[in-house]
N, C-alpha and C. Protein backbone atom coordinates (compact mmCIF):
# COMPACT_ATOMS: atom_id res chain seq x y z
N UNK A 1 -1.15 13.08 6.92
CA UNK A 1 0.06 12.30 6.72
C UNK A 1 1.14 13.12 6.06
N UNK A 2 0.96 14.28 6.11
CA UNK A 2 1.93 15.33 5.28
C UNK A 2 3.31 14.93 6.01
N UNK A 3 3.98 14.87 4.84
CA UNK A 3 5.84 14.38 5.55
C UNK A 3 6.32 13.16 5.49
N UNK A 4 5.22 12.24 5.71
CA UNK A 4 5.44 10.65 6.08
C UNK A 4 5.63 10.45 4.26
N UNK A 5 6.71 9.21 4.89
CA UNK A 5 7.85 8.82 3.96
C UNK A 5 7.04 7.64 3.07
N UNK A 6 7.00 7.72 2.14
CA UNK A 6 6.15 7.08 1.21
C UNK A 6 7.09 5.67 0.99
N UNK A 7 6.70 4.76 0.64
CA UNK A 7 7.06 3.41 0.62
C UNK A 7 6.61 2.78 -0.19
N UNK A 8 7.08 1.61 -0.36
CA UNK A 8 6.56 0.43 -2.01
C UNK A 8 6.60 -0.70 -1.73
N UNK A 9 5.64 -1.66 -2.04
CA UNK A 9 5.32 -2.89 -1.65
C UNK A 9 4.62 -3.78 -2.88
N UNK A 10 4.52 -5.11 -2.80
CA UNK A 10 3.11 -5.26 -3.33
C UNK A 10 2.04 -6.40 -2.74
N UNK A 11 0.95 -6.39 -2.93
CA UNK A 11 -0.28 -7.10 -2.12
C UNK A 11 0.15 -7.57 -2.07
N UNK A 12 0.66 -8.92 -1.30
CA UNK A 12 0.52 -10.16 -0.75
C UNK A 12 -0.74 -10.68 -0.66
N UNK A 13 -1.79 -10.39 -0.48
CA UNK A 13 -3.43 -11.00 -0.13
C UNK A 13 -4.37 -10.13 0.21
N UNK A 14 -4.95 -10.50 -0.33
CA UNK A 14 -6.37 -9.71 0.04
C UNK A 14 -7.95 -10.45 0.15
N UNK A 15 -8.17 -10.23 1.72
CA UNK A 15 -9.57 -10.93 1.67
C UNK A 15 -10.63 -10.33 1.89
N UNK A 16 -11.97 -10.71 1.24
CA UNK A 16 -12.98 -9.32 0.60
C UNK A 16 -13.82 -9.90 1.63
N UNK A 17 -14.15 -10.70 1.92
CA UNK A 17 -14.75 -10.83 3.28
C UNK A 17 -15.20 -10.60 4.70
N UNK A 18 -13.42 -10.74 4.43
CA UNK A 18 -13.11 -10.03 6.25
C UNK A 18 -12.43 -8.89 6.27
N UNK A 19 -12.51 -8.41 4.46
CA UNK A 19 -12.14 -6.62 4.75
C UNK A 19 -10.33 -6.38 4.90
N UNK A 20 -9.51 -7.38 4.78
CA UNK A 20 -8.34 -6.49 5.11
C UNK A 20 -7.37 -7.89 4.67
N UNK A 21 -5.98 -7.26 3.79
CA UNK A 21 -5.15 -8.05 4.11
C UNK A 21 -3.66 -7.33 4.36
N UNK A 22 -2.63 -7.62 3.57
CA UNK A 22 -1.34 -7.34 3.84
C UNK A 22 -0.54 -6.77 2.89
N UNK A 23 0.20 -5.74 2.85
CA UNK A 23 1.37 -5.79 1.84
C UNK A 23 2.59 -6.42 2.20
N UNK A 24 3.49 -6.34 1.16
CA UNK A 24 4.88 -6.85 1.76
C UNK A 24 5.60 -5.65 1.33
N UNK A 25 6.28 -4.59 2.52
CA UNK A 25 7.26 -3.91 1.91
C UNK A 25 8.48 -4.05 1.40
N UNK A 26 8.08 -3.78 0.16
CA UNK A 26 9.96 -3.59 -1.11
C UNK A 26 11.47 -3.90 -0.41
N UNK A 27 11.23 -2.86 0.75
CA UNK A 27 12.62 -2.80 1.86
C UNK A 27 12.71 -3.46 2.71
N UNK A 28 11.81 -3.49 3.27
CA UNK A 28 12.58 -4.65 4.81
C UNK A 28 12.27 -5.76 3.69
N UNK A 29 11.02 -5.90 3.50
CA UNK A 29 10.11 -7.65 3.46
C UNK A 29 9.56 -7.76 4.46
N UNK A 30 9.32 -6.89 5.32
CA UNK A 30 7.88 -7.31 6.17
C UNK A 30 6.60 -7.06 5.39
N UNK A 31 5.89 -7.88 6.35
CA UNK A 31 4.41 -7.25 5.97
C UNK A 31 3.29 -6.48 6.68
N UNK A 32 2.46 -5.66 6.08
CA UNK A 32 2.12 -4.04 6.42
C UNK A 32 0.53 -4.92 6.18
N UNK A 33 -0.20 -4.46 7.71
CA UNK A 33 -1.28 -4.51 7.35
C UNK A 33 -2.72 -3.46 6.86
N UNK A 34 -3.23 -3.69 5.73
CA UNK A 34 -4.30 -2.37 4.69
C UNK A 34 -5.66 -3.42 5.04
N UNK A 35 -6.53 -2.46 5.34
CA UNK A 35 -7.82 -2.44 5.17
C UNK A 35 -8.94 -2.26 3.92
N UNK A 36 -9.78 -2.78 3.76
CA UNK A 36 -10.54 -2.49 2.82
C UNK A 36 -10.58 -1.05 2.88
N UNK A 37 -10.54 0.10 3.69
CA UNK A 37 -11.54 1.66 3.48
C UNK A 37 -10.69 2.24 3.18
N UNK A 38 -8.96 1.65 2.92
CA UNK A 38 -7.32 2.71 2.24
C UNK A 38 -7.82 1.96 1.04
N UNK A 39 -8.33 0.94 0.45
CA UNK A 39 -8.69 0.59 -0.99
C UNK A 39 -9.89 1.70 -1.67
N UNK A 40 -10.67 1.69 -0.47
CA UNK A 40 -11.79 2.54 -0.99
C UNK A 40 -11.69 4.28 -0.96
N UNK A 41 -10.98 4.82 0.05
CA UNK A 41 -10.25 5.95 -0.35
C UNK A 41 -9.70 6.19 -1.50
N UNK A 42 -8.76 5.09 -1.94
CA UNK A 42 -8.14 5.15 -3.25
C UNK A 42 -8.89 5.75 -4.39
N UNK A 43 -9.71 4.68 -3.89
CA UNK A 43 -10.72 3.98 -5.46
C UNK A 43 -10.41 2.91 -5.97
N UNK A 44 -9.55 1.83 -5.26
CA UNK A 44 -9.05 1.00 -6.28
C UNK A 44 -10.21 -0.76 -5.60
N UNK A 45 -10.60 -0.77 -6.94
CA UNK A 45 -11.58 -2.01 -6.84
C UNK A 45 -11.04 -3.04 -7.16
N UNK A 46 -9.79 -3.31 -7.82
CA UNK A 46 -9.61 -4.34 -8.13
C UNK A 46 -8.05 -4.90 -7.35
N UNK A 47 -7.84 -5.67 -6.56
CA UNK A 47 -7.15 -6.17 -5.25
C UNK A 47 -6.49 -7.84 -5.70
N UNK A 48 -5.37 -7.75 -6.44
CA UNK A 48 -5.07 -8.85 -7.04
C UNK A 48 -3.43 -8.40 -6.43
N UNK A 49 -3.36 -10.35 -5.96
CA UNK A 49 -2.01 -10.39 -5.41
C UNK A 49 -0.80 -9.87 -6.41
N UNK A 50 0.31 -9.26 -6.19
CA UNK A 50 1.54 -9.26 -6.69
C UNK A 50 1.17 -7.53 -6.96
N UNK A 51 0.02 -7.07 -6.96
CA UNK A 51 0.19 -5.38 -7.79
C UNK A 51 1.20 -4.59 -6.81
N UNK A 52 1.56 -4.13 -7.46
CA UNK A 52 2.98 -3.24 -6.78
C UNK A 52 1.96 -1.29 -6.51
N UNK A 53 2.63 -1.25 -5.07
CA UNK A 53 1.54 0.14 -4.92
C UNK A 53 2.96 0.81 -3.80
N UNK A 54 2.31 2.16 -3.66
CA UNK A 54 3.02 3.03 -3.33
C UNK A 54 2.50 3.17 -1.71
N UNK A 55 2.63 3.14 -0.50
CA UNK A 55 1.98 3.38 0.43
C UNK A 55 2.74 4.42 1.41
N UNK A 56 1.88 4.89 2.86
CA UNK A 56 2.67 5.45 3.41
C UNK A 56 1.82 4.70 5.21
N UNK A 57 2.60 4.65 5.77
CA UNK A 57 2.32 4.09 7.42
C UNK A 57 1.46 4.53 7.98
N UNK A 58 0.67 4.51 8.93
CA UNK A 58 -0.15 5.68 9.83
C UNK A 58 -0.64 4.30 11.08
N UNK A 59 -0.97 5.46 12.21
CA UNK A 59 -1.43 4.70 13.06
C UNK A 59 -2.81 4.15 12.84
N UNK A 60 -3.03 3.35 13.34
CA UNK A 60 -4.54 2.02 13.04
C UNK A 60 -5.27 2.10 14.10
N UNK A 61 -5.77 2.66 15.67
CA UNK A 61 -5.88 2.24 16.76
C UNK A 61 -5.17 1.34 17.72
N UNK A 62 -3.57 2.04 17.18
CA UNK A 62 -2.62 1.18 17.82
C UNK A 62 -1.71 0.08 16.86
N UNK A 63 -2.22 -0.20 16.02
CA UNK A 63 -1.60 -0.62 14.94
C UNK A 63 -1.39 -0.07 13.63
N UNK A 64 0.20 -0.47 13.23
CA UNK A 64 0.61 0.53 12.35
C UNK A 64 0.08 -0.23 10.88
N UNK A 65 -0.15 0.25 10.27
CA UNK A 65 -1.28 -0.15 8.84
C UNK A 65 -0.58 0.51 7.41
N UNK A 66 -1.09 0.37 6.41
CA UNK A 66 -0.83 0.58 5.28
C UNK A 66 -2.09 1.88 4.68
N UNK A 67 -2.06 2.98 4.16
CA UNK A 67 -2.59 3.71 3.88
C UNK A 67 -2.38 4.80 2.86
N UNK A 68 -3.00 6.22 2.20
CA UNK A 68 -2.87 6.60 0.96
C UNK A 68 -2.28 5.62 0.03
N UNK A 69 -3.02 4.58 -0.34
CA UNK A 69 -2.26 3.46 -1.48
C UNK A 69 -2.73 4.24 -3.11
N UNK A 70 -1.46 4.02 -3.29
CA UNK A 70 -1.40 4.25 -5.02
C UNK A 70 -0.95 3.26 -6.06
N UNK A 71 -1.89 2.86 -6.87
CA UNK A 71 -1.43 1.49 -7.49
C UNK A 71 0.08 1.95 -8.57
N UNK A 72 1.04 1.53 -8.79
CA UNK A 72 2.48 1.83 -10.02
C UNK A 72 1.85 0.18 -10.54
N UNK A 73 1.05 0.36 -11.58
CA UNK A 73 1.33 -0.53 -12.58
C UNK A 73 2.26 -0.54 -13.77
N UNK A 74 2.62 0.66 -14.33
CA UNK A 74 3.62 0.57 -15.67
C UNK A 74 4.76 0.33 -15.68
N UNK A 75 5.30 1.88 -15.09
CA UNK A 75 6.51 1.45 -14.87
C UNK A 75 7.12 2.81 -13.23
N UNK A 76 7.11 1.20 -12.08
CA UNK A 76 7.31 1.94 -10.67
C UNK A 76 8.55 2.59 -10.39
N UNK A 77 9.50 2.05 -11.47
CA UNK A 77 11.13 2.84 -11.17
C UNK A 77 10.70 4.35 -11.34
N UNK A 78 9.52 4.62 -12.42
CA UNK A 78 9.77 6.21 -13.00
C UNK A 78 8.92 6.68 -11.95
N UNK A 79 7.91 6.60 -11.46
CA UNK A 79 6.79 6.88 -10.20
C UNK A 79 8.48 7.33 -9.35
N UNK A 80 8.58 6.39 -8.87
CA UNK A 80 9.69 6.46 -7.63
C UNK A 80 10.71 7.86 -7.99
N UNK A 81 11.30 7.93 -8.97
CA UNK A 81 12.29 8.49 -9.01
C UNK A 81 11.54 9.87 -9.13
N UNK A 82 10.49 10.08 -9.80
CA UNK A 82 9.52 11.18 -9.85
C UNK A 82 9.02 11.59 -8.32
N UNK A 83 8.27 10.56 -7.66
CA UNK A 83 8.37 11.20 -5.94
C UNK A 83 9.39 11.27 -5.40
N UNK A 84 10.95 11.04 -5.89
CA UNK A 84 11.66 10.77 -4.97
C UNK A 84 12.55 12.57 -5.17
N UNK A 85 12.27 12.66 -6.01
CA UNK A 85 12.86 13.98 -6.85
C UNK A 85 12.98 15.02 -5.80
C-alpha cells in the first residue's frame, strides 16, 4: 500500500460474529467497509463504536475496504498533522 493516501474515520459498527463492519470516513461521510483480519493485523482487540482510526483503501476481491487501521485515541489533530507533514 506504499503511497496510498491515508484517511480518518471512525467505527460506525462492528460485528464479532460475522467478522466485519464499517467505518464512516471524516471526508465524504461515506462508509468504508473493514474486516475482522485489518483489526487483527493491527492488533487492535477492542472494536467500540465512535473510536476514531486512521485507515488507508485497498482492493477486497473487488471491493474497496478499509485497511492498515491505526487507532488516534488522544489527540487525532496532532497524528494528522504529524502524517500529514
Amino acid at each position: 500500500m506504499s503511497g496510498t493516501l491515508v484517511r480518518y474515520g471512525k467505527l460506525k459498527w462492528f460485528n464479532e460474529k460475522k467478522g466485519y463492519g464499517f467505518i464512516t470516513d471524516e471526508e465524504s461521510g461515506k462508509d468504508v467497509f473493514v474486516h475482522i483480519t485489518q483489526f487483527q493485523k493491527a492488533g487492535i482487540e477492542d472494536k467500540t463504536e465512535g473510536q476514531q482510526m486512521s485507515y488507508e483503501l485497498y482492493n477486497d476481491k473487488g471491493r474497496i475496504a478499509a485497511g492498515h487501521l491505526v487507532l488516534l485515541q488522544e489527540h487525532p489533530a496532532f497524528f494528522k498533522s504529524v502524517i500529514n507533514a
